[in-house]
Protein backbone atom coordinates (compact mmCIF):
# COMPACT_ATOMS: atom_id res chain seq x y z
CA UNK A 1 -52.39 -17.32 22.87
CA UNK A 2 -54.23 -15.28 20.34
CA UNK A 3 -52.50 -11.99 22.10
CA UNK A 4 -49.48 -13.25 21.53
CA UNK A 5 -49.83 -14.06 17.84
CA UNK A 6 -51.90 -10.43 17.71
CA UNK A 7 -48.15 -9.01 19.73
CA UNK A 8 -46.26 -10.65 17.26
CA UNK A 9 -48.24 -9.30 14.05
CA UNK A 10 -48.63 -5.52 15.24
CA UNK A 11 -44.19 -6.07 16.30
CA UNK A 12 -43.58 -7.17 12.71
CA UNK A 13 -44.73 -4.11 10.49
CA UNK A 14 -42.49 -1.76 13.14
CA UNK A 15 -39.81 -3.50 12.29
CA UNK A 16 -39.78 -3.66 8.73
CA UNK A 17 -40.34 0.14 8.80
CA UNK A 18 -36.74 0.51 10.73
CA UNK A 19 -35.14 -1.60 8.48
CA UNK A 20 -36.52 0.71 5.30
CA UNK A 21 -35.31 3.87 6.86
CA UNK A 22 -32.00 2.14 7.85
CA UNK A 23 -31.81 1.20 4.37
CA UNK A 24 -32.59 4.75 3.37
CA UNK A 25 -29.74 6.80 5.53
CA UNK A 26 -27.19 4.21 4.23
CA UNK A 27 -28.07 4.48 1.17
CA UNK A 28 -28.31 8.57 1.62
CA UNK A 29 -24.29 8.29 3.15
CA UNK A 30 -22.74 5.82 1.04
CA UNK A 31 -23.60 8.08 -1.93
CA UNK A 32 -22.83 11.49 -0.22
CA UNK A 33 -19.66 9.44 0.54
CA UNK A 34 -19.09 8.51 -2.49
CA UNK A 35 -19.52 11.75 -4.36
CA UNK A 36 -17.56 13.35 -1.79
CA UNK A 37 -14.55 11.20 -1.97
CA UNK A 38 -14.61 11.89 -6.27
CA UNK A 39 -15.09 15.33 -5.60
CA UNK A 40 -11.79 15.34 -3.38
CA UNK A 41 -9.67 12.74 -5.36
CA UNK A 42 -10.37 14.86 -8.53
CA UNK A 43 -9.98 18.68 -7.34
CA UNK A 44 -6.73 18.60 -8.09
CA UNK A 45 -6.30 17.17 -11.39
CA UNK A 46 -6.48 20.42 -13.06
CA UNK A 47 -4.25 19.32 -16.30
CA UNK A 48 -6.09 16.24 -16.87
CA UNK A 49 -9.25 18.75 -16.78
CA UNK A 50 -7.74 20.76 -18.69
CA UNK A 51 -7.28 17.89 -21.25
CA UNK A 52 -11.04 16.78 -20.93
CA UNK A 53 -12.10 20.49 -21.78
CA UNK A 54 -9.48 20.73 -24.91
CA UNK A 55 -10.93 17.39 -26.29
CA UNK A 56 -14.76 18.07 -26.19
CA UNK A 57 -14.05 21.11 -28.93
CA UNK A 58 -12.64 18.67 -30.89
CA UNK A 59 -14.72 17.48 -33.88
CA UNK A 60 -14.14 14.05 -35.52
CA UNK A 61 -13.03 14.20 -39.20
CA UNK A 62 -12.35 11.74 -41.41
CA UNK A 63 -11.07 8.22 -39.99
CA UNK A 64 -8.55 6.81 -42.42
CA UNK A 65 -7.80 2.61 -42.34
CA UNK A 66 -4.19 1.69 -42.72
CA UNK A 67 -3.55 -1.93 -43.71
CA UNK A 68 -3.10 -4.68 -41.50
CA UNK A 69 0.43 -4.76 -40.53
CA UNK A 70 1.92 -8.51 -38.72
CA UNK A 71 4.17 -7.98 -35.87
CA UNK A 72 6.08 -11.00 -34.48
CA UNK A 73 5.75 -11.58 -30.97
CA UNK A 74 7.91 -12.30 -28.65
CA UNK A 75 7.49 -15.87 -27.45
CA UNK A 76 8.02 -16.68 -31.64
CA UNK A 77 4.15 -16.34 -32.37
CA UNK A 78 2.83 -13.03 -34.61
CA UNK A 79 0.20 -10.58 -34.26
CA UNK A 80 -1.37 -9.33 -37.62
CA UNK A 81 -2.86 -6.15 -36.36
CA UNK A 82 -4.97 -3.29 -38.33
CA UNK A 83 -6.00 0.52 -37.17
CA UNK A 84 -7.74 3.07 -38.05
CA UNK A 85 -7.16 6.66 -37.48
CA UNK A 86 -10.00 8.87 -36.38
CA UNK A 87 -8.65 12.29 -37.45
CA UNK A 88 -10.01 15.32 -36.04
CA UNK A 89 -11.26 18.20 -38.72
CA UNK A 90 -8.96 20.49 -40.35
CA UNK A 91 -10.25 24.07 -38.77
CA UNK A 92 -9.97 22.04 -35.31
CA UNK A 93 -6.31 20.69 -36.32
CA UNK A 94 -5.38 24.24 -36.23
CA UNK A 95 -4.96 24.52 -40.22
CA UNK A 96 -2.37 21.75 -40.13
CA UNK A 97 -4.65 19.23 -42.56
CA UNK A 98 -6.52 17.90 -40.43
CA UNK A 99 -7.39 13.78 -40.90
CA UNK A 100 -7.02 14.49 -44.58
CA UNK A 101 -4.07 12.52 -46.25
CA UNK A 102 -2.93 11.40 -42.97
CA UNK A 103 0.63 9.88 -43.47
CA UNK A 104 0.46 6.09 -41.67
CA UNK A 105 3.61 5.78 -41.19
CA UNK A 106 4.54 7.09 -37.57
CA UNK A 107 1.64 4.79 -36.08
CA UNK A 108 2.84 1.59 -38.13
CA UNK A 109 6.35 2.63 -36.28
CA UNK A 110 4.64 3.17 -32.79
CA UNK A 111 2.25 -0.45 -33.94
CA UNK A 112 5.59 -2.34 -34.07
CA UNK A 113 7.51 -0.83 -31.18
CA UNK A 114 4.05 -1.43 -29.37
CA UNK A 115 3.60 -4.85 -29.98
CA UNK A 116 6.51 -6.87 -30.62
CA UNK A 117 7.78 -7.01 -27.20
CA UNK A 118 4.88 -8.94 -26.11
CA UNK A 119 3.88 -12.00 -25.61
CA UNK A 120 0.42 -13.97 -26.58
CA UNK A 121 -0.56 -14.76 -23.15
CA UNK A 122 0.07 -10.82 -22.80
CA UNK A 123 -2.31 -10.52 -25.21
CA UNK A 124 -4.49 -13.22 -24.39
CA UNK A 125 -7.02 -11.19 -22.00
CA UNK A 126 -9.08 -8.85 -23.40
CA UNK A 127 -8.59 -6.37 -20.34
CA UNK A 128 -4.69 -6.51 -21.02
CA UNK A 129 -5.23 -5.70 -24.69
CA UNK A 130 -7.21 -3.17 -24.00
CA UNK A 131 -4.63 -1.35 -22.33
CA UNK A 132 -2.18 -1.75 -24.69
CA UNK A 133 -4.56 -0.37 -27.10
CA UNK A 134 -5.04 2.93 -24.58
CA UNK A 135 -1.07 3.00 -24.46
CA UNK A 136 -0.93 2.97 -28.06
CA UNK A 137 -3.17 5.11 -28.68
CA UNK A 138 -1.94 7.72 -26.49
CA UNK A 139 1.48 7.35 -28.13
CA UNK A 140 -0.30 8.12 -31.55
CA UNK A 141 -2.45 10.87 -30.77
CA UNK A 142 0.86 12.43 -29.26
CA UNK A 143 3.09 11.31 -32.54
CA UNK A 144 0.12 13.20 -34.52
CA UNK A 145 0.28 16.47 -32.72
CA UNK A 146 1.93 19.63 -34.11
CA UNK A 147 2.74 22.65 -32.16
CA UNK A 148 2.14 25.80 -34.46
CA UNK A 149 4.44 29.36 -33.86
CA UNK A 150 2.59 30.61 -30.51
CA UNK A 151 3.39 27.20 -29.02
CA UNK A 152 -0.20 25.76 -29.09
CA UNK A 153 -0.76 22.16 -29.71
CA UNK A 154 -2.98 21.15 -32.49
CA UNK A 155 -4.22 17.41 -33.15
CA UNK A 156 -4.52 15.68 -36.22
CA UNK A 157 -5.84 12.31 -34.91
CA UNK A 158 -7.91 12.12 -31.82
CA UNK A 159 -8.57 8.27 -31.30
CA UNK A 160 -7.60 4.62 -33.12
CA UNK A 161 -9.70 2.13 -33.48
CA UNK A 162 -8.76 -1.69 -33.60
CA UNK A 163 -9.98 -3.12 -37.28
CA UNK A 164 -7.82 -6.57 -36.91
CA UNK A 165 -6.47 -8.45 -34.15
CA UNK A 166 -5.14 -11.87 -35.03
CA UNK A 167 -2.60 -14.09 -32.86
CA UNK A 168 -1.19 -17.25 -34.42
């Protein structure tokens, strides 16, 4: 009986040794899978590349508050709502004033349209509001882009940030 617990001590050490390099070469294609299947869903996005490159040169300026604006929902509740504008600096705008004396009004505009088709339980989860945010911000960084006589696109603000949120 003692060979037998001796067998059974002596199988036990092989066998955790398999399961480590098991462990290992999964772990080994599961991350050459993974970066291979980025690497192949992104090769092709050259524009959005394009877009990454375009904002890294972009240096933050000034970010200018606009007051709290209150949108009325659409299921007869309101939204009072604030931004700020994170403008990008004037040599980087192109020449075109960069974040100083940014004008407020297109993005109240784009706030309203935004916003007052939705409901509270649209806005209830933070994920969903988060994406409205994104959409709104894209809208705004497009609103706040010029094109100057070659045709090149120059930005004036570069992000928002969210400085109220209230639902009643």
């Amino acid at each position: 009986m003692a060979k037998k617990d001796k067998g059974d001590a002596e199988a036990k050490p092989g066998g955790a040794k398999k399961l480590i390099i098991i462990g290992a070469a999964a772990a080994v294609l599961l991350a050459g899978g993974t970066g291979a299947g980025v690497f192949i869903l992104t090769k092709g996005d050259s524009a959005s590349a394009a877009e990454t490159t375009e904002e890294e040169h972009l240096e933050p300026g000034d970010v200018t508050a606009l007051d709290a604006v209150s949108v009325n929902l659409a299921d007869g509740h309101y939204l009072k709502i604030g931004i700020a504008l994170q403008g990008v600096l004037a040599e980087d705008a192109g020449g075109h004033g960069g974040s100083e004396g940014l004008d407020g009004s297109k993005a109240y505009d784009l706030i309203i349209a935004e916003f007052s088709n939705l409901s509270m339980t649209d806005l209830e989860n933070a994920e969903q509001r988060n994406h409205y945010k994104d959409e709104l911000q894209a809208k705004i960084i497009e609103a706040y882009t010029t094109e100057d006589a070659e045709g090149a696109a120059h930005k004036e603000v570069m992000g928002i940030y969210l400085t109220q949120f209230v639902m009643q």
